[in-house]
N, C-alpha and C. Protein backbone atom coordinates (compact mmCIF):
# COMPACT_ATOMS: atom_id res chain seq x y z
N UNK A 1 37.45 26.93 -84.35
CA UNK A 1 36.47 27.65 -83.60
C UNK A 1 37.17 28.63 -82.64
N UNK A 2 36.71 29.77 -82.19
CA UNK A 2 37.25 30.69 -81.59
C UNK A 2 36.99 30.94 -80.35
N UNK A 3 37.52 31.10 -79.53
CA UNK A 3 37.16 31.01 -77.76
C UNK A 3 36.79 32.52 -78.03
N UNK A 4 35.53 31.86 -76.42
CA UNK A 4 34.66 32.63 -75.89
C UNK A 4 35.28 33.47 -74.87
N UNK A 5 35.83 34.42 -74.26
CA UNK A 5 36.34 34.85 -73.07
C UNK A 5 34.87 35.13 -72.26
N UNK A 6 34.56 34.45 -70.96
CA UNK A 6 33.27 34.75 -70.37
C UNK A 6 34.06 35.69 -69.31
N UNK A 7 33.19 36.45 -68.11
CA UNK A 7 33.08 37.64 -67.42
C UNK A 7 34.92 38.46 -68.05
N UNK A 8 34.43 39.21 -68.86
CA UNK A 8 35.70 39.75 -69.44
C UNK A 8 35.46 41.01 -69.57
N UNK A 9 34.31 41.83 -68.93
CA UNK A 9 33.87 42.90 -68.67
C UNK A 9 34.50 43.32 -67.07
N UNK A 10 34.80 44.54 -67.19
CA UNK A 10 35.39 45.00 -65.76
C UNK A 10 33.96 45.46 -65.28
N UNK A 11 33.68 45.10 -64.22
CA UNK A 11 32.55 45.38 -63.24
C UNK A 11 33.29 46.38 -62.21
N UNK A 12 32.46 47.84 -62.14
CA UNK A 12 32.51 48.56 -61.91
C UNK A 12 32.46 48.84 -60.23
N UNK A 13 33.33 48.71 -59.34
CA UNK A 13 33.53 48.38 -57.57
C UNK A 13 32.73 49.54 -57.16
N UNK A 14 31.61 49.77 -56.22
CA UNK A 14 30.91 50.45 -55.57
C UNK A 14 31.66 50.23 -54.09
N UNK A 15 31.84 51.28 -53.25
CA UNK A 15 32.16 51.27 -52.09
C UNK A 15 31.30 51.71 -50.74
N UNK A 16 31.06 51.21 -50.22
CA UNK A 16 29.81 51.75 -48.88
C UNK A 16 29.97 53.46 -48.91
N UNK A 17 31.11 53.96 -48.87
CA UNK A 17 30.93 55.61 -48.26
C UNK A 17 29.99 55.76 -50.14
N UNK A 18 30.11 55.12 -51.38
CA UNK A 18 29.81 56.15 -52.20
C UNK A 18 28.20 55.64 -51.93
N UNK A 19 27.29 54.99 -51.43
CA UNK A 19 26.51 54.79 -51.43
C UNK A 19 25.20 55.96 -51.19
N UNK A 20 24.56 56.09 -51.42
CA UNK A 20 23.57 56.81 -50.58
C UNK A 20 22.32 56.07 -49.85
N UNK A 21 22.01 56.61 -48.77
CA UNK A 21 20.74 56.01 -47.92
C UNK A 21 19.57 55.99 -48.62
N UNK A 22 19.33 57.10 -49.81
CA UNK A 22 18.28 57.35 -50.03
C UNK A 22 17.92 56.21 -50.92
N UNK A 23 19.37 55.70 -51.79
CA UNK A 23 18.80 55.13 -52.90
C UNK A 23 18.84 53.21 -52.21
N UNK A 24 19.29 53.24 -51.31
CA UNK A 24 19.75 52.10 -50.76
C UNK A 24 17.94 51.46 -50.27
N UNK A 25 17.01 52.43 -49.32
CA UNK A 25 16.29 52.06 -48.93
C UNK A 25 14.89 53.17 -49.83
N UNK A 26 13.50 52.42 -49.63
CA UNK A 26 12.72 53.18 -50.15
C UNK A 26 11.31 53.11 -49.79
N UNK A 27 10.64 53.43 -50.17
CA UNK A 27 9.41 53.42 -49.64
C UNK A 27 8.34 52.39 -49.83
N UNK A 28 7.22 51.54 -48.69
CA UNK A 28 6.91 50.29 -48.69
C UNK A 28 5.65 50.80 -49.44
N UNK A 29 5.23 50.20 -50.50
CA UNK A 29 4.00 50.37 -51.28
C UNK A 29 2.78 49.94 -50.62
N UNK A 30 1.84 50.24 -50.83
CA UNK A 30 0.49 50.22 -50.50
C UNK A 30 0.01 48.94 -50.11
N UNK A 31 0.51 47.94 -51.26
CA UNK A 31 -0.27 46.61 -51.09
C UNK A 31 0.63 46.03 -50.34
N UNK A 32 2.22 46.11 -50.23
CA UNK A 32 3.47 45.69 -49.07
C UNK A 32 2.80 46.22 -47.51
N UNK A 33 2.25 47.37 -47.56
CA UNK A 33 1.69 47.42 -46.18
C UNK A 33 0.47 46.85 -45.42
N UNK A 34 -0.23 46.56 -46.49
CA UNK A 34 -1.87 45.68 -46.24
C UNK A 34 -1.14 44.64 -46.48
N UNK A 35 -0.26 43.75 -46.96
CA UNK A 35 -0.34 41.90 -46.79
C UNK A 35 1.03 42.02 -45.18
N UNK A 36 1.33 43.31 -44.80
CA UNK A 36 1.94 42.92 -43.85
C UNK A 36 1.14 43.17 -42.21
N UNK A 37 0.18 44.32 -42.61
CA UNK A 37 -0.86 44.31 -41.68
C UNK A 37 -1.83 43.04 -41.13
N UNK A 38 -1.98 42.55 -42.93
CA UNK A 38 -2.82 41.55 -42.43
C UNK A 38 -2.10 40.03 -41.81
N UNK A 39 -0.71 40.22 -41.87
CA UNK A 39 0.29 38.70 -41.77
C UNK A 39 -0.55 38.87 -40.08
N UNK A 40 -0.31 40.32 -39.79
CA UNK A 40 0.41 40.47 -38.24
C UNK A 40 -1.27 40.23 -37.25
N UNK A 41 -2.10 40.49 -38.07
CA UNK A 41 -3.47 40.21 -37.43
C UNK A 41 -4.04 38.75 -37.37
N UNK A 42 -3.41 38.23 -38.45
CA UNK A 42 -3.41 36.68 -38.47
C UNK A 42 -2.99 36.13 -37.52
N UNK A 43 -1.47 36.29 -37.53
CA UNK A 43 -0.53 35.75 -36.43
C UNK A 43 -1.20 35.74 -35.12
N UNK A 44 -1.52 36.90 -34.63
CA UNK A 44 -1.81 37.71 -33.42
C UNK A 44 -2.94 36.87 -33.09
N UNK A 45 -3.98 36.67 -34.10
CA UNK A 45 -5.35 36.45 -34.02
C UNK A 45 -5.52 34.64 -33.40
N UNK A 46 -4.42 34.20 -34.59
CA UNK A 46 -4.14 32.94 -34.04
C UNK A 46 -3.59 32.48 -32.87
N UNK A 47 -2.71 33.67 -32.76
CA UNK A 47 -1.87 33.07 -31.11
C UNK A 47 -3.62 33.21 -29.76
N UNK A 48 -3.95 34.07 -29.86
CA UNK A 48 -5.00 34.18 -29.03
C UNK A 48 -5.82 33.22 -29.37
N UNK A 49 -6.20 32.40 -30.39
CA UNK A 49 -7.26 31.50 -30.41
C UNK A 49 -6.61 29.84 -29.98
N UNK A 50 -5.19 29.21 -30.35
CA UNK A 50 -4.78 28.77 -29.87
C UNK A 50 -4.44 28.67 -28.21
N UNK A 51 -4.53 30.32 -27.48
CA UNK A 51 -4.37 29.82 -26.25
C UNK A 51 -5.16 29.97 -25.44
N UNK A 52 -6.80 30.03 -26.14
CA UNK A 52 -7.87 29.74 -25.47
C UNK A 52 -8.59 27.92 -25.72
N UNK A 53 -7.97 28.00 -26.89
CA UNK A 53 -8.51 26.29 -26.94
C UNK A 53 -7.06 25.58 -26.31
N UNK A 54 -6.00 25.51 -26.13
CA UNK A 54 -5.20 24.82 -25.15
C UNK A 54 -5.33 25.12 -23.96
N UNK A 55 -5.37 26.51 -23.36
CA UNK A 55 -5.46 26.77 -22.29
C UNK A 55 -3.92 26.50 -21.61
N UNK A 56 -3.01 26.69 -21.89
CA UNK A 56 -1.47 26.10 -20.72
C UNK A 56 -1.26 27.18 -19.67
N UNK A 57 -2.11 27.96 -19.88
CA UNK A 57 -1.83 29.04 -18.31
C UNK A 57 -2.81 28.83 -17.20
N UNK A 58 -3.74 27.03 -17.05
CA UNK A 58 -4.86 26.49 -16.22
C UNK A 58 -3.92 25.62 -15.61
């Protein structure tokens, strides 16, 4: 039987300067901005309802 050589491909080294910004970061889609709108109204919504039923500032 004949050996397998595994990662025996040269992988190609990228360096930070060859990078570009543009392709690095990109633009947040439609539905990424409504489930993050709505995380933050949740959160928000909850912290205020929690610190009317505990009350720790009485």
């Amino acid at each position: 039987m004949s050996e397998v050589k595994i990662r025996d491909v040269k992988q190609p080294t990228v360096t930070t300067q060859q990078l570009d910004y543009e392709d690095e970061w990109f633009e947040l889609q439609p539905i990424e901005k409504k489930l993050i709108s709505y995380s933050l109204l949740l959160g928000l919504g909850l912290l205020v309802v929690f610190i009317f039923i505990f009350k720790p500032f009485h």
